[in-house]
Structure formats: structure tokens, C-alpha cells
C-alpha atoms as a PDB file:
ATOM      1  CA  UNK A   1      62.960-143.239 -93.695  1.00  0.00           C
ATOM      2  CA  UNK A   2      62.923-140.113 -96.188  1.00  0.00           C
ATOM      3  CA  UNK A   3      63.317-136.836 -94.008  1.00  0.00           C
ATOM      4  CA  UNK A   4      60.381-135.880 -95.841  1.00  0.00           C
ATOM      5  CA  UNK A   5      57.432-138.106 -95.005  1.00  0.00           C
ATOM      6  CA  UNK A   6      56.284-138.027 -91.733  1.00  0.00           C
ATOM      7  CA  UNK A   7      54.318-140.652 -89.599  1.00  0.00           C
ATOM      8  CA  UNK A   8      51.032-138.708 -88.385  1.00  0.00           C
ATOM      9  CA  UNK A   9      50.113-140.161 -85.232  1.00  0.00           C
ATOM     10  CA  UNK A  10      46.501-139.413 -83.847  1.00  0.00           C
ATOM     11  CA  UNK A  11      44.969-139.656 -80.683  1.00  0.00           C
ATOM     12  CA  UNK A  12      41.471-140.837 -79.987  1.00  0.00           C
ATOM     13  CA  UNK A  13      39.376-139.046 -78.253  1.00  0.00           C
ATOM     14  CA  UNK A  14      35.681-140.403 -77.093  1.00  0.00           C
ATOM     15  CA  UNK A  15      32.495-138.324 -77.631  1.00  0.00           C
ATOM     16  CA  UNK A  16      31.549-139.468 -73.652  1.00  0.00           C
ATOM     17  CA  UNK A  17      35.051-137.365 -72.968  1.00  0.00           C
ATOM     18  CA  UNK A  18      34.378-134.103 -75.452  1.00  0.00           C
ATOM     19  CA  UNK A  19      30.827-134.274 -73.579  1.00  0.00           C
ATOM     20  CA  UNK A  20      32.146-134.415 -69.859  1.00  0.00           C
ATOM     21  CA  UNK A  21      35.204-131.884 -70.864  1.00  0.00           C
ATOM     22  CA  UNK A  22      34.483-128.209 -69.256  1.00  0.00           C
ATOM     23  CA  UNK A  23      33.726-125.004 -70.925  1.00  0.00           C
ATOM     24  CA  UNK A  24      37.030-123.991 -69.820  1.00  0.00           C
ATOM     25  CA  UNK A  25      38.739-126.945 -71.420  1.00  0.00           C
ATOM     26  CA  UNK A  26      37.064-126.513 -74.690  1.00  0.00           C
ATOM     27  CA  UNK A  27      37.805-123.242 -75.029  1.00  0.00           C
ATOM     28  CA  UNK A  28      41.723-123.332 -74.538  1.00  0.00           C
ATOM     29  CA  UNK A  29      41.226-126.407 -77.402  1.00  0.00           C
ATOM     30  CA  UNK A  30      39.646-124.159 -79.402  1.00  0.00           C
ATOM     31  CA  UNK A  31      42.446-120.985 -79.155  1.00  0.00           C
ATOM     32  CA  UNK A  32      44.865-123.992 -79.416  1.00  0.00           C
ATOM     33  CA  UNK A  33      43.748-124.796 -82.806  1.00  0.00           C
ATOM     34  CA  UNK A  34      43.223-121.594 -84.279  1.00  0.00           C
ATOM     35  CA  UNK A  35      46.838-120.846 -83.407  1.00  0.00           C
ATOM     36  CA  UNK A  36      49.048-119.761 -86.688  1.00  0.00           C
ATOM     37  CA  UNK A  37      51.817-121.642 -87.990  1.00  0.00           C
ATOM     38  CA  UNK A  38      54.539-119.982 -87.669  1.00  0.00           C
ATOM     39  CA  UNK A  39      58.729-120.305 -87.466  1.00  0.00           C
ATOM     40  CA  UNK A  40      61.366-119.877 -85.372  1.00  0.00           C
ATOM     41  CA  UNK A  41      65.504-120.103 -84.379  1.00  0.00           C
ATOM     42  CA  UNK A  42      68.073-120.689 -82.578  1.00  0.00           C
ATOM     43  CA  UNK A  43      70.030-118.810 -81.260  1.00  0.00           C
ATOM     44  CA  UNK A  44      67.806-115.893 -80.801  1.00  0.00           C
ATOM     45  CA  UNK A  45      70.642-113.324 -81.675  1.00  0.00           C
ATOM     46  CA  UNK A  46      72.219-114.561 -85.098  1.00  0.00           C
ATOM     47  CA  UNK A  47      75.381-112.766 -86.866  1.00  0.00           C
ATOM     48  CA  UNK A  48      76.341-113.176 -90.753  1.00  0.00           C
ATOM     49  CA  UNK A  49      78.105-116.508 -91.168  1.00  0.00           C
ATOM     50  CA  UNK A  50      76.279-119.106 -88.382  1.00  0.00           C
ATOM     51  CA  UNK A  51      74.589-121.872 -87.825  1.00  0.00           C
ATOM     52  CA  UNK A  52      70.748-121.407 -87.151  1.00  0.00           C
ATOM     53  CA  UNK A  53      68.335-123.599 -86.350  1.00  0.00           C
ATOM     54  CA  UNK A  54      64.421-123.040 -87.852  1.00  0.00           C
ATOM     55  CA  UNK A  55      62.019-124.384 -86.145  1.00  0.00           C
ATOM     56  CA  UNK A  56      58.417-124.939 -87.811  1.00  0.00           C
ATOM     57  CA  UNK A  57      54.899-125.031 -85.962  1.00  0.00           C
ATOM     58  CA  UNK A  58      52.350-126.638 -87.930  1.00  0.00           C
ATOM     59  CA  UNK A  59      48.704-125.377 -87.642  1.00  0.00           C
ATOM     60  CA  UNK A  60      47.181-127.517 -84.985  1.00  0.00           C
ATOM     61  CA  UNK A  61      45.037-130.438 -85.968  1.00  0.00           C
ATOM     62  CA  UNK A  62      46.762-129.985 -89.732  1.00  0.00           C
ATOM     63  CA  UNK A  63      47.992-132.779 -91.529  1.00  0.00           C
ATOM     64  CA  UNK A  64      51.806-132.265 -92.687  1.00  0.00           C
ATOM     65  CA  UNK A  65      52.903-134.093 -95.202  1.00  0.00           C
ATOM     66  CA  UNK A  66      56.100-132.174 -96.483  1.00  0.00           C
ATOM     67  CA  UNK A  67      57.887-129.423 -96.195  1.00  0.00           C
ATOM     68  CA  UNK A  68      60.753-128.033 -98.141  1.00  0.00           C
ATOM     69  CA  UNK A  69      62.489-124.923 -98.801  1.00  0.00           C
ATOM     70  CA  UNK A  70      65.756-123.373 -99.282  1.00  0.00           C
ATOM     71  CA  UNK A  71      68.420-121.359 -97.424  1.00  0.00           C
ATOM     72  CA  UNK A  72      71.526-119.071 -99.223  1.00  0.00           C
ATOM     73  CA  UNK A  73      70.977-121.748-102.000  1.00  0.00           C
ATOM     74  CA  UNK A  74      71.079-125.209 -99.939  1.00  0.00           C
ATOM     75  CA  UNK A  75      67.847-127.599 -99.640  1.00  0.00           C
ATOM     76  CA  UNK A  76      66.645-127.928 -96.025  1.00  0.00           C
ATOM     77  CA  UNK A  77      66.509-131.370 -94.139  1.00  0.00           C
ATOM     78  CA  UNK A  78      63.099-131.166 -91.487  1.00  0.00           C
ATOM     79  CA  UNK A  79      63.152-133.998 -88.830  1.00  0.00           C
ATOM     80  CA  UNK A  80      59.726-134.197 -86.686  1.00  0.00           C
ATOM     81  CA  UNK A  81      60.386-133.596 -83.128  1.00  0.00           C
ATOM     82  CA  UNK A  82      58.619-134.913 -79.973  1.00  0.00           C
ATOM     83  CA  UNK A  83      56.199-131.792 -79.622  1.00  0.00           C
ATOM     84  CA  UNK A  84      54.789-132.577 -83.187  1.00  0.00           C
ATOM     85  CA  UNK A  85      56.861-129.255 -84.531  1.00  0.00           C
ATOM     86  CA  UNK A  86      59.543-129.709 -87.428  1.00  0.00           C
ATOM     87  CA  UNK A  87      62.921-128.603 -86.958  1.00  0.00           C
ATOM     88  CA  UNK A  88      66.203-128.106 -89.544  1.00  0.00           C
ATOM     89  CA  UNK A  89      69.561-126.648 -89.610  1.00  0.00           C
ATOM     90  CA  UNK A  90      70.271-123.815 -92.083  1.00  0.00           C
ATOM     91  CA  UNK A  91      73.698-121.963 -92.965  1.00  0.00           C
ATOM     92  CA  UNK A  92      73.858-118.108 -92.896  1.00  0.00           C
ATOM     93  CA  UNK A  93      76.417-116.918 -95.470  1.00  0.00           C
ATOM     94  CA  UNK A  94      78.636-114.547 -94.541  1.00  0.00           C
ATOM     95  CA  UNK A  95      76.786-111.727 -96.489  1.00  0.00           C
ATOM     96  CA  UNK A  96      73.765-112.252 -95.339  1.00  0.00           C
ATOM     97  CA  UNK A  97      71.695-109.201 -95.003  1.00  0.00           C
ATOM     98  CA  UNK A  98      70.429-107.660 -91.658  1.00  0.00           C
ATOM     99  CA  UNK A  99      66.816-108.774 -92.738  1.00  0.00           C
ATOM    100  CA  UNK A 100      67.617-112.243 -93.755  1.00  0.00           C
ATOM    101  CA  UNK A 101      64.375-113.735 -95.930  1.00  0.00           C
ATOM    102  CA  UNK A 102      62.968-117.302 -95.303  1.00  0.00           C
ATOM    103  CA  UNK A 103      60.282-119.082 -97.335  1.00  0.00           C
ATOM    104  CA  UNK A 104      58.800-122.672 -96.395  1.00  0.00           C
ATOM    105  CA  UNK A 105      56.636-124.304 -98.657  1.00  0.00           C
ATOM    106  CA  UNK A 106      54.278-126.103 -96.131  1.00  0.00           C
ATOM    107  CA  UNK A 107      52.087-129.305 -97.682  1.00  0.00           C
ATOM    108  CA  UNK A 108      48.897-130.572 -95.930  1.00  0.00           C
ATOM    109  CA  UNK A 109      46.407-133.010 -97.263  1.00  0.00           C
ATOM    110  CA  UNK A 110      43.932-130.567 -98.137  1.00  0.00           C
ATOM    111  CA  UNK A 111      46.234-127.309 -99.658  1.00  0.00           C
ATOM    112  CA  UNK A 112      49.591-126.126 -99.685  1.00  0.00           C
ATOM    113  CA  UNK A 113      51.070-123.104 -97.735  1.00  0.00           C
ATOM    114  CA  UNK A 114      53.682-120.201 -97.773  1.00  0.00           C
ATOM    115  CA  UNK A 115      55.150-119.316 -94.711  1.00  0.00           C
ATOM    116  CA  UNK A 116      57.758-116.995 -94.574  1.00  0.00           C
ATOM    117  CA  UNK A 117      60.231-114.595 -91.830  1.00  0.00           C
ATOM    118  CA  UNK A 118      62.523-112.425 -91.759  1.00  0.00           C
ATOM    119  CA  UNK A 119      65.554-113.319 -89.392  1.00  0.00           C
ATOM    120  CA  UNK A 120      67.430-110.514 -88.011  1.00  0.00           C
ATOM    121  CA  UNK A 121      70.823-110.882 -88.673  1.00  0.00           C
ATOM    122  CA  UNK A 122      73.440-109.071 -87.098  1.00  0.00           C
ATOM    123  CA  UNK A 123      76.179-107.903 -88.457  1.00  0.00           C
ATOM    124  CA  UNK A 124      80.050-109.957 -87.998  1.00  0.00           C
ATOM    125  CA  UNK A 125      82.674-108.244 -86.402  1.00  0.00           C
ATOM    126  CA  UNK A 126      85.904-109.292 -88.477  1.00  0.00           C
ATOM    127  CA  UNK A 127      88.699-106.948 -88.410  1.00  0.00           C
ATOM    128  CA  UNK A 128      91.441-107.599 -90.839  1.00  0.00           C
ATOM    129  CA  UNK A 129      94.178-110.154 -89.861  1.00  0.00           C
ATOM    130  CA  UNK A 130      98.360-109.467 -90.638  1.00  0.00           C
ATOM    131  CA  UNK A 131     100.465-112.800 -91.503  1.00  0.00           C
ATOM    132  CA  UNK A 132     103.912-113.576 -92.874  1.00  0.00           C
ATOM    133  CA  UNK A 133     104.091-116.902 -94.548  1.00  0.00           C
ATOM    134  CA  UNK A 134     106.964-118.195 -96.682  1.00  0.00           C
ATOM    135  CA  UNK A 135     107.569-116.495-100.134  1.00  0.00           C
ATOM    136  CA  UNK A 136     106.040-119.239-102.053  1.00  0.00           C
ATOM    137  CA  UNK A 137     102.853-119.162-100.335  1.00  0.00           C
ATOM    138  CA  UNK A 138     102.290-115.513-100.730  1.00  0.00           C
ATOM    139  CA  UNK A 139     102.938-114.642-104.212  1.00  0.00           C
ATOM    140  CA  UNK A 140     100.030-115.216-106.842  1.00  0.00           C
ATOM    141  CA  UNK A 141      99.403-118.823-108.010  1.00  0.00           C
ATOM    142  CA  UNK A 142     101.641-119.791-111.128  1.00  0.00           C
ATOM    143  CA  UNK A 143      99.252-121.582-113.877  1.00  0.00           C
ATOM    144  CA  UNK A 144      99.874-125.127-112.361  1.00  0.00           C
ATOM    145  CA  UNK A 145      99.417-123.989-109.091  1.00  0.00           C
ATOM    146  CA  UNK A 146      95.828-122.150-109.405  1.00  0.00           C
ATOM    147  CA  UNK A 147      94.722-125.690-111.596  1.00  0.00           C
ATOM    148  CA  UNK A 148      96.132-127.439-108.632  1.00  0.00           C
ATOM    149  CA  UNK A 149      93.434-125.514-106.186  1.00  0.00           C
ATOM    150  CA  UNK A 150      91.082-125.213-108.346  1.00  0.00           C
ATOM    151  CA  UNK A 151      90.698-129.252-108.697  1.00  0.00           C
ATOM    152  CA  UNK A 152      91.093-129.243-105.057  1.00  0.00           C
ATOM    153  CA  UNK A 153      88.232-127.064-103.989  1.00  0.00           C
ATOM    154  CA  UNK A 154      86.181-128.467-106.519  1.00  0.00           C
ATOM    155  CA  UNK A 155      86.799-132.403-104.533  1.00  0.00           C
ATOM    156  CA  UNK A 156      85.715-130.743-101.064  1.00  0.00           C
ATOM    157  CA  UNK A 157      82.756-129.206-102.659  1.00  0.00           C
ATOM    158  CA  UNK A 158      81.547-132.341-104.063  1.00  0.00           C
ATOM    159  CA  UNK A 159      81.734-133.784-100.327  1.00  0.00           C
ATOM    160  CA  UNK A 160      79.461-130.610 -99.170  1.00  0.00           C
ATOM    161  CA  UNK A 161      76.691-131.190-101.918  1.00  0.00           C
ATOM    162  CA  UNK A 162      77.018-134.916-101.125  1.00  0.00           C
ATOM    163  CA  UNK A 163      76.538-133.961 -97.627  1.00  0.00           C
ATOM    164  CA  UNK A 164      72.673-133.420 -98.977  1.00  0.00           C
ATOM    165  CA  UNK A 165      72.212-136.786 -99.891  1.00  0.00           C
ATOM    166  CA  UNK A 166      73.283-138.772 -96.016  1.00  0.00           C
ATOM    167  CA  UNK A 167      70.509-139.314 -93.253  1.00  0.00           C
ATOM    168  CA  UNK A 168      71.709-136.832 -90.833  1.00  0.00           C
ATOM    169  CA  UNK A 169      74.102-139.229 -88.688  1.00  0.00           C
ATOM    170  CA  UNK A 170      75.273-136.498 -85.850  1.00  0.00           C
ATOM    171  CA  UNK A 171      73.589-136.954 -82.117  1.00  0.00           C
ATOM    172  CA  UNK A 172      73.462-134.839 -79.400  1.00  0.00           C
ATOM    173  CA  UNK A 173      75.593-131.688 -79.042  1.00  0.00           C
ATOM    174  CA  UNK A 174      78.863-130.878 -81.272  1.00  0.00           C
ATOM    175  CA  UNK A 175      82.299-130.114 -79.547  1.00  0.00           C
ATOM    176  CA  UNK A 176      85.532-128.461 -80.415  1.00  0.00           C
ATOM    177  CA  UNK A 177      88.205-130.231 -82.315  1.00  0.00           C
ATOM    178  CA  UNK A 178      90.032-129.515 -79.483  1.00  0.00           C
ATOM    179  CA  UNK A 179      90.053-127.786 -75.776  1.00  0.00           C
ATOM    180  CA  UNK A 180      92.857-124.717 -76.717  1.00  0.00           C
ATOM    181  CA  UNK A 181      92.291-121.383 -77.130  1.00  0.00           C
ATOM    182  CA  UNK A 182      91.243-119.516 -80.315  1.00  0.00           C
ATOM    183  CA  UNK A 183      93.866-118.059 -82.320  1.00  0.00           C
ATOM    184  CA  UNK A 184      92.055-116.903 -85.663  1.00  0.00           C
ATOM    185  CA  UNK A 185      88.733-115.980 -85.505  1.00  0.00           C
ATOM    186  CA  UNK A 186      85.962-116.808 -88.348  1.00  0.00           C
ATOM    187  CA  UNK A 187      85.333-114.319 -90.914  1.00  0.00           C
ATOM    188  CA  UNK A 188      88.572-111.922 -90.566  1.00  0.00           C
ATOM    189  CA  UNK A 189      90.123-110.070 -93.598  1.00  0.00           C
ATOM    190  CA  UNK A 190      93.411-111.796 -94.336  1.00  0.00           C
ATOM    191  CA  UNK A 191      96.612-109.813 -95.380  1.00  0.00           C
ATOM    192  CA  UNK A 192      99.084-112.262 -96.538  1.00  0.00           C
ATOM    193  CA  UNK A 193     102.653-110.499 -97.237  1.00  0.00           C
ATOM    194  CA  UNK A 194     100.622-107.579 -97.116  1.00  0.00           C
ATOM    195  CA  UNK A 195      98.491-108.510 -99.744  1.00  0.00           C
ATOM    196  CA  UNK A 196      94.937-108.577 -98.901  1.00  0.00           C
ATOM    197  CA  UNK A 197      93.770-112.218 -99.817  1.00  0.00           C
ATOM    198  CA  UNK A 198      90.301-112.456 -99.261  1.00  0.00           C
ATOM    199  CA  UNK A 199      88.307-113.845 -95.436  1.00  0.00           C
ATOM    200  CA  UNK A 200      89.396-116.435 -92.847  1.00  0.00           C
ATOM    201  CA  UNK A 201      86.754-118.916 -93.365  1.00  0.00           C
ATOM    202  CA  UNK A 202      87.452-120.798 -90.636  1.00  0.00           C
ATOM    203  CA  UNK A 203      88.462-121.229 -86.795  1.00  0.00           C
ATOM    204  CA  UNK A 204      92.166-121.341 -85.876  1.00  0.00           C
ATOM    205  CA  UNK A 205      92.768-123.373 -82.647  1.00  0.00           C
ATOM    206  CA  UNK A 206      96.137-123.627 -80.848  1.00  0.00           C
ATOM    207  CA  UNK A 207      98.404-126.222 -80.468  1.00  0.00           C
ATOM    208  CA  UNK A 208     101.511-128.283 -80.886  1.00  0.00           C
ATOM    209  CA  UNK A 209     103.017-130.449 -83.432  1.00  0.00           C
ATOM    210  CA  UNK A 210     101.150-133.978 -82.707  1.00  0.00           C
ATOM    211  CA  UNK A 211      98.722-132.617 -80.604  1.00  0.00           C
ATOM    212  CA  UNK A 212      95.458-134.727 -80.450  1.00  0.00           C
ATOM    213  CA  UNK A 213      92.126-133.650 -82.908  1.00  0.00           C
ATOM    214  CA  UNK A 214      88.787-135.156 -82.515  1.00  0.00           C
ATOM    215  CA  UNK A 215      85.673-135.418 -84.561  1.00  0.00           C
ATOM    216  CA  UNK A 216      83.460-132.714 -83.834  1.00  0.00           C
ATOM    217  CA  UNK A 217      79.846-135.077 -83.778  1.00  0.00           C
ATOM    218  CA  UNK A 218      78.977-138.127 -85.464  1.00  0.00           C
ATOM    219  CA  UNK A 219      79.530-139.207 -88.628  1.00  0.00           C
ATOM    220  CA  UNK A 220      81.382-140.686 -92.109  1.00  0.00           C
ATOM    221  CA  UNK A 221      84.765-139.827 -93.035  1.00  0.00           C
ATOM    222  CA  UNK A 222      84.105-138.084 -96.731  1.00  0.00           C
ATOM    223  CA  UNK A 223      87.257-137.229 -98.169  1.00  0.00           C
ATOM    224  CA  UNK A 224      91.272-137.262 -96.955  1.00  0.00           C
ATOM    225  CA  UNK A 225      93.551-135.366 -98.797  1.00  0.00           C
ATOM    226  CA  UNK A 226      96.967-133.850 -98.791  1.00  0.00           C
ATOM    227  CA  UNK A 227      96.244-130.121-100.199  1.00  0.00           C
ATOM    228  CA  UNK A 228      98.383-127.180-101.338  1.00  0.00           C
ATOM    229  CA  UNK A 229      96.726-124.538 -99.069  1.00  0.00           C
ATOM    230  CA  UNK A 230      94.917-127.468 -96.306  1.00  0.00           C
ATOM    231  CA  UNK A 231      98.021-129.148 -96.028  1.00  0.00           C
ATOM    232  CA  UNK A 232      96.632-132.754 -94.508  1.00  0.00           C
ATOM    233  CA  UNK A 233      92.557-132.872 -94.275  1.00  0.00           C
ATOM    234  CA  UNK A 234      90.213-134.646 -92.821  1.00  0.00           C
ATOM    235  CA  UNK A 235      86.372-133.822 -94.214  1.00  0.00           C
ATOM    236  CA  UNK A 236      83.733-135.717 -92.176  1.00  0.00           C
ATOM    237  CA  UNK A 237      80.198-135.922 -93.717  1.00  0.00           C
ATOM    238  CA  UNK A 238      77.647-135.183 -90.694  1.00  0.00           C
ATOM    239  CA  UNK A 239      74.631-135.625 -92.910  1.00  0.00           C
ATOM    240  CA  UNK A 240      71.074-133.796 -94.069  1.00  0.00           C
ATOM    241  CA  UNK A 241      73.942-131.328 -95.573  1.00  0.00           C
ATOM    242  CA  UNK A 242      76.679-130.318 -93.089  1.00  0.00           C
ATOM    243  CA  UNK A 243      79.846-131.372 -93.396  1.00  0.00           C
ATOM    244  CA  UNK A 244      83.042-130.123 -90.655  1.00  0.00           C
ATOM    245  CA  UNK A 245      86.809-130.348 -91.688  1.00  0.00           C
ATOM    246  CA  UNK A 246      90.087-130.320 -90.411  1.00  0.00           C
ATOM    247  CA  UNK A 247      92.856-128.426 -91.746  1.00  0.00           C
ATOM    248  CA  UNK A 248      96.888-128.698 -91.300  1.00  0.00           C
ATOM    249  CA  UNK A 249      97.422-132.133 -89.965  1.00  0.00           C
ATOM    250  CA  UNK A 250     100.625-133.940 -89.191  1.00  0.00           C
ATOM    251  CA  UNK A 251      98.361-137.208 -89.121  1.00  0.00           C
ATOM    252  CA  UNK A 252      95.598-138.540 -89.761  1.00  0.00           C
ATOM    253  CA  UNK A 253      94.460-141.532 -88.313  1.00  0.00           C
ATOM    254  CA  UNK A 254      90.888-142.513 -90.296  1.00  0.00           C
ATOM    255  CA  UNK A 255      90.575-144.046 -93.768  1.00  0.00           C
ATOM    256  CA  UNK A 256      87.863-142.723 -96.426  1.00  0.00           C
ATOM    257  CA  UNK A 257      84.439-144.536 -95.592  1.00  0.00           C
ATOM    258  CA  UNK A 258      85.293-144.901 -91.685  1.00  0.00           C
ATOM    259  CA  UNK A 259      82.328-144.170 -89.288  1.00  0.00           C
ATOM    260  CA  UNK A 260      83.623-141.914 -86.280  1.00  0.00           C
ATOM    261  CA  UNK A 261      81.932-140.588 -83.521  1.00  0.00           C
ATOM    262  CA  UNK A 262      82.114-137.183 -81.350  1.00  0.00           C
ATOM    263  CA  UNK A 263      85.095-137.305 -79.794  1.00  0.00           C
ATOM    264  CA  UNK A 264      87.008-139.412 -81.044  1.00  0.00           C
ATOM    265  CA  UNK A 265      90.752-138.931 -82.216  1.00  0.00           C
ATOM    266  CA  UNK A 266      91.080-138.575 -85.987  1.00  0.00           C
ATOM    267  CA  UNK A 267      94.545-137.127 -86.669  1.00  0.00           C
ATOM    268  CA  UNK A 268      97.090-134.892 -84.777  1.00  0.00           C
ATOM    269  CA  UNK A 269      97.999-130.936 -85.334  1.00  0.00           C
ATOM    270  CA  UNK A 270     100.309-130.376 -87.659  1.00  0.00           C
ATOM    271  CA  UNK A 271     102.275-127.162 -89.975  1.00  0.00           C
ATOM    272  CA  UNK A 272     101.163-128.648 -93.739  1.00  0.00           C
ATOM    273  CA  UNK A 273      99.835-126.797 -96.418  1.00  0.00           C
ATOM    274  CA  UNK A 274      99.778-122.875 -95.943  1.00  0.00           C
ATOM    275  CA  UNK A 275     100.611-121.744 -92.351  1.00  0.00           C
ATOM    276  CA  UNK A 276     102.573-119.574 -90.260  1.00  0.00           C
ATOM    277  CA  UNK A 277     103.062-122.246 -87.643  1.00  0.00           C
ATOM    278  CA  UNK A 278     101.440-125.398 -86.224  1.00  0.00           C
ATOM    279  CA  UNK A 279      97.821-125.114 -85.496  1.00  0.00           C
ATOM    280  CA  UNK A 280      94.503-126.802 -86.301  1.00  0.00           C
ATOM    281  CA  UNK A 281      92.232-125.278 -88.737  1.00  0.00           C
ATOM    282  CA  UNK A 282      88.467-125.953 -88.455  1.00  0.00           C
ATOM    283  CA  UNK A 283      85.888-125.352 -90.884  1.00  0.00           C
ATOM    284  CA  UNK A 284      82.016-126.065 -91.196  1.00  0.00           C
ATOM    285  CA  UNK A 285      79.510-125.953 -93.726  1.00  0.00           C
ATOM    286  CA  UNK A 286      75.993-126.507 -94.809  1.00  0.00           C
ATOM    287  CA  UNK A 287      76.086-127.435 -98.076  1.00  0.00           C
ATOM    288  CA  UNK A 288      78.365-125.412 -99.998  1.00  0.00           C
ATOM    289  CA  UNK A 289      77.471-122.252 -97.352  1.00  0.00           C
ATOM    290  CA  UNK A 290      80.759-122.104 -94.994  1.00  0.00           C
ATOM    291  CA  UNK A 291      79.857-121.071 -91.724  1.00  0.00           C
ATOM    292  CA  UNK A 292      81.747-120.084 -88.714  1.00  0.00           C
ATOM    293  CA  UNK A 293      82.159-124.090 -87.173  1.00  0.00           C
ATOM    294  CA  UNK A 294      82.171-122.067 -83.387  1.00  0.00           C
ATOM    295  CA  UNK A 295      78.364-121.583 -83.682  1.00  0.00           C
ATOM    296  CA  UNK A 296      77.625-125.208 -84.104  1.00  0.00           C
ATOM    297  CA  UNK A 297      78.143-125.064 -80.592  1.00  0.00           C
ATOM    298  CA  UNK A 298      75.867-122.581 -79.605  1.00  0.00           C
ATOM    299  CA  UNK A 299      72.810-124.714 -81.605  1.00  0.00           C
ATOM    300  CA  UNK A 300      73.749-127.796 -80.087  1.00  0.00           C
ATOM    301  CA  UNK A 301      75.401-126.894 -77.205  1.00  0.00           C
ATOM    302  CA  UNK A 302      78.874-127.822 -75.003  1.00  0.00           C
ATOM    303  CA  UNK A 303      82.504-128.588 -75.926  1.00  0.00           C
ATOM    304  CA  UNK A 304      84.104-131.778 -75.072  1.00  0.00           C
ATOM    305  CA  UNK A 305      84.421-132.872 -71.883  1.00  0.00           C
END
């Protein structure tokens, strides 16, 4: 079914009911659907680089036949929910301002509506990060080199606007990669050879060579790759735009095209590409916006049991 046509679904009502129904009852019908559309998040406190999720309440006893808009750049995926509300995921870049601007366009069968917020964004608290790797890895990027990562960023960014185009596949809440503790936070200032190098876009999680990693939350296995600054990757398309990798690997132990589900074991921690030392490097986006993969958790909740 396209994300963007909704089943309306109605419920009769007979005029022998409306007639027996109590002052009382008509009037909380009445403020009921007079009440504004309006949107909303989750969580309520949101920092520069996260996850939110935007929830949309139609005008009651309106028709909704679409709605669409568009986040840092990235088309947003609305799903229908049980309470007759619309809900999406969105990506916050990491320079998002502290008054962060969102417009729906909102289509009913009779006219077509605006609705717009402001989400209060606080700011991210990144200091900047010290790390020694090898000589090779620290200097500037000969010609080859720089063409090398250049073709390879372009290939993972082709998985994250791809990302747009699968039903969202991902159930229930996300979990860590892996139960260790957090050894490079999102967002930090990174001094390589004391050369500042630009932000740690992603979450650094301890542990040894061969250690387990599992997938995050449902979904298809998008691209695996050997790259110079990834090392071993695994990028697993979630769907309606987000997209989770896995930097570093040792191992990995799906195939392009597999189906995996949360939880389960898709390579093993590893020292490839540019490191300091064995560890598993996890990174999320929506779209092409890379977000801090730790507040996946807060939106849908838990780590793996």
C-alpha cells in the first residue's frame, strides 16, 4: 500500500442514537470537532543531531487524503496509527537551529492545509576528541586516495536516498549493536594527529576482536563493502528513509539482498579501515541526514535483551 493513501474508515451512527444522546454528550462532540490540527514529537526534549518523531492530528471529522512535507531536505514517510493520527520519523541535522521550522502540507477532500511548528532544539554537547592513528591515516589524502573516498561515500549515499523508496520494514523498538559501553560519543570534534578533522558522526561501542554485532531493527541488507576509512561495513536499509550501519568489522556474516531481523548477528568487531583499536562503529541516518544512531532508542525504546 503507498504510505500515502489512507483507508478512511467511518462509523455509523443512527439518528434514534444522536436523538437519545445527552446535552452533555453532544457538547463534548461538538468541542471534539472543533479541535485544531495540530503536531507533535517525540522525545519532548530534542538536541541537534536526533531522531524525532512528528506526530500529526487531523481536524476531527476531516477527510485526509495525503500528507507530505520535508525535514533538513529528506521527504517524510506518514503511517496512520490506531487513534486515527499520522505519525513519521524525521532526522535533525546536526546544525539544526534552536527554533527548528516544520511545514506539513495537509490534503482533505474539500481544501488543502499548512500546518507548521517550531521544535525546540537544544543544543549538542560535543567536546573535541584527541586520537593517534597510524601515519598513513592521518596525513591528507594523496589524489588516489581522496577519489577512493569520494566513490565510496558517494555508494553509501545512494543506499540512504534509496532508503526513501522501501516500505518501512523495521517493527517494534530498535536496540544497540551491541550491550558494551560507549566509547565515542556522537557529534564530537575529532583531532586526528592533532589535526582537527571535522565531527564524529557516529557511536563508538567497545569491544574485542570477533566480538558479536547485531542488526539494530528489521530490515534488508543494502550495501557490504570493504572501505578505506569504514574498514568492513555492513549498511542495512530499514525503510520509509532510514538506513543504520556498521563500521570496522572483522566479519561479516550477511550477503547483499539478505532480510535480517533485530537482533540478529550480522558480523563480528573488528580493527579495519581507520581506527585506533578494535571497536564497533555505528551510524544512522534518515536519508542523507546522519543522526546520532543512540536516539533511535529513545523514539522506539529499549536495547537488546
Amino acid at each position: 500500500m503507498d504510505l500515502l493513501s489512507r483507508k478512511l474508515v467511518y462509523r455509523a451512527v443512527s439518528s434514534a442514537a444522536l436523538a437519545a444522546a445527552s446535552i452533555g454528550a453532544a457538547t463534548a462532540l461538538a468541542a471534539q470537532q472543533a479541535m485544531p490540527a495540530g503536531i507533535s514529537w517525540q522525545p519532548d526534549s530534542l538536541v541537534q543531531g536526533s531522531i524525532v518523531r512528528l506526530d500529526f492530528r487531523p481536524m476531527s471529522g476531516s477527510t485526509v487524503l495525503q500528507i507530505s512535507g520535508v525535514v533538513a531536505g529528506e521527504q517524510l514517510h506518514f503511517e496512520e496509527d490506531s487513534t486515527g493520527s499520522y505519525w513519521t520519523l524525521a532526522g535533525l541535522p546536526i546544525d539544526a537551529t534552536e527554533r527548528y521550522a516544520v511545514s506539513l502540507t495537509v490534503r482533505y477532500a474539500d481544501r488543502t492545509d499548512t500546518v507548521s511548528v517550531l521544535l525546540p532544539v537544544a543544543p549538542r554537547n560535543a567536546p573535541m576528541e584527541r586520537l593517534t592513528v597510524a601515519p598513513e591515516f592521518g596525513r591528507p589524502l594523496d589524489e588516489a586516495l581522496a577519489a577512493r573516498v569520494a566513490r565510496e561515500r558517494a555508494r553509501s549515499r545512494q543506499v540512504s536516498r534509496e532508503a526513501h523508496q522501501t516500505p518501512r520494514l523495521w517493527t517494534g523498538p530498535f536496540v544497540r549493536p551491541r550491550e558494551s559501553r560507549v566509547t565515542g560519543q556522537f557529534g564530537r570534534g575529532r583531532l586526528y594527529n592533532g589535526q582537527v578533522t571535522g565531527r564524529h558522526m557516529g557511536v563508538d561501542l567497545a569491544g574485542d576482536m570477533g566480538a558479536p554485532v547485531y542488526a539494530a531493527n528489521d530490515g534488508v541488507v543494502a550495501l557490504v563493502a570493504d572501505f578505506y576509512l569504514a574498514g568492513k561495513a555492513i549498511y542495512i536499509d530499514h525503510g520509509a528513509g532510514l538506513v543504520t550501519a556498521y563500521f570496522h568489522l572483522s566479519s561479516t556474516d550477511v550477503w547483499e539482498g539478505d532480510l535480517v531481523s533485530r537482533g540478529q548477528q550480522i558480523g563480528a568487531v573488528g580493527a579495519s579501515g581507520r581506527v585506533t583499536g578494535p571497536h564497533l562503529h555505528w551510524v544512522a541516518r534518515y536519508g542523507e541526514v546522519t543522526v546520532d544512531a543512540e536516539s533511535l532508542l529513545s523514539v522506539g525504546g529499549g536495547s537488546r535483551e
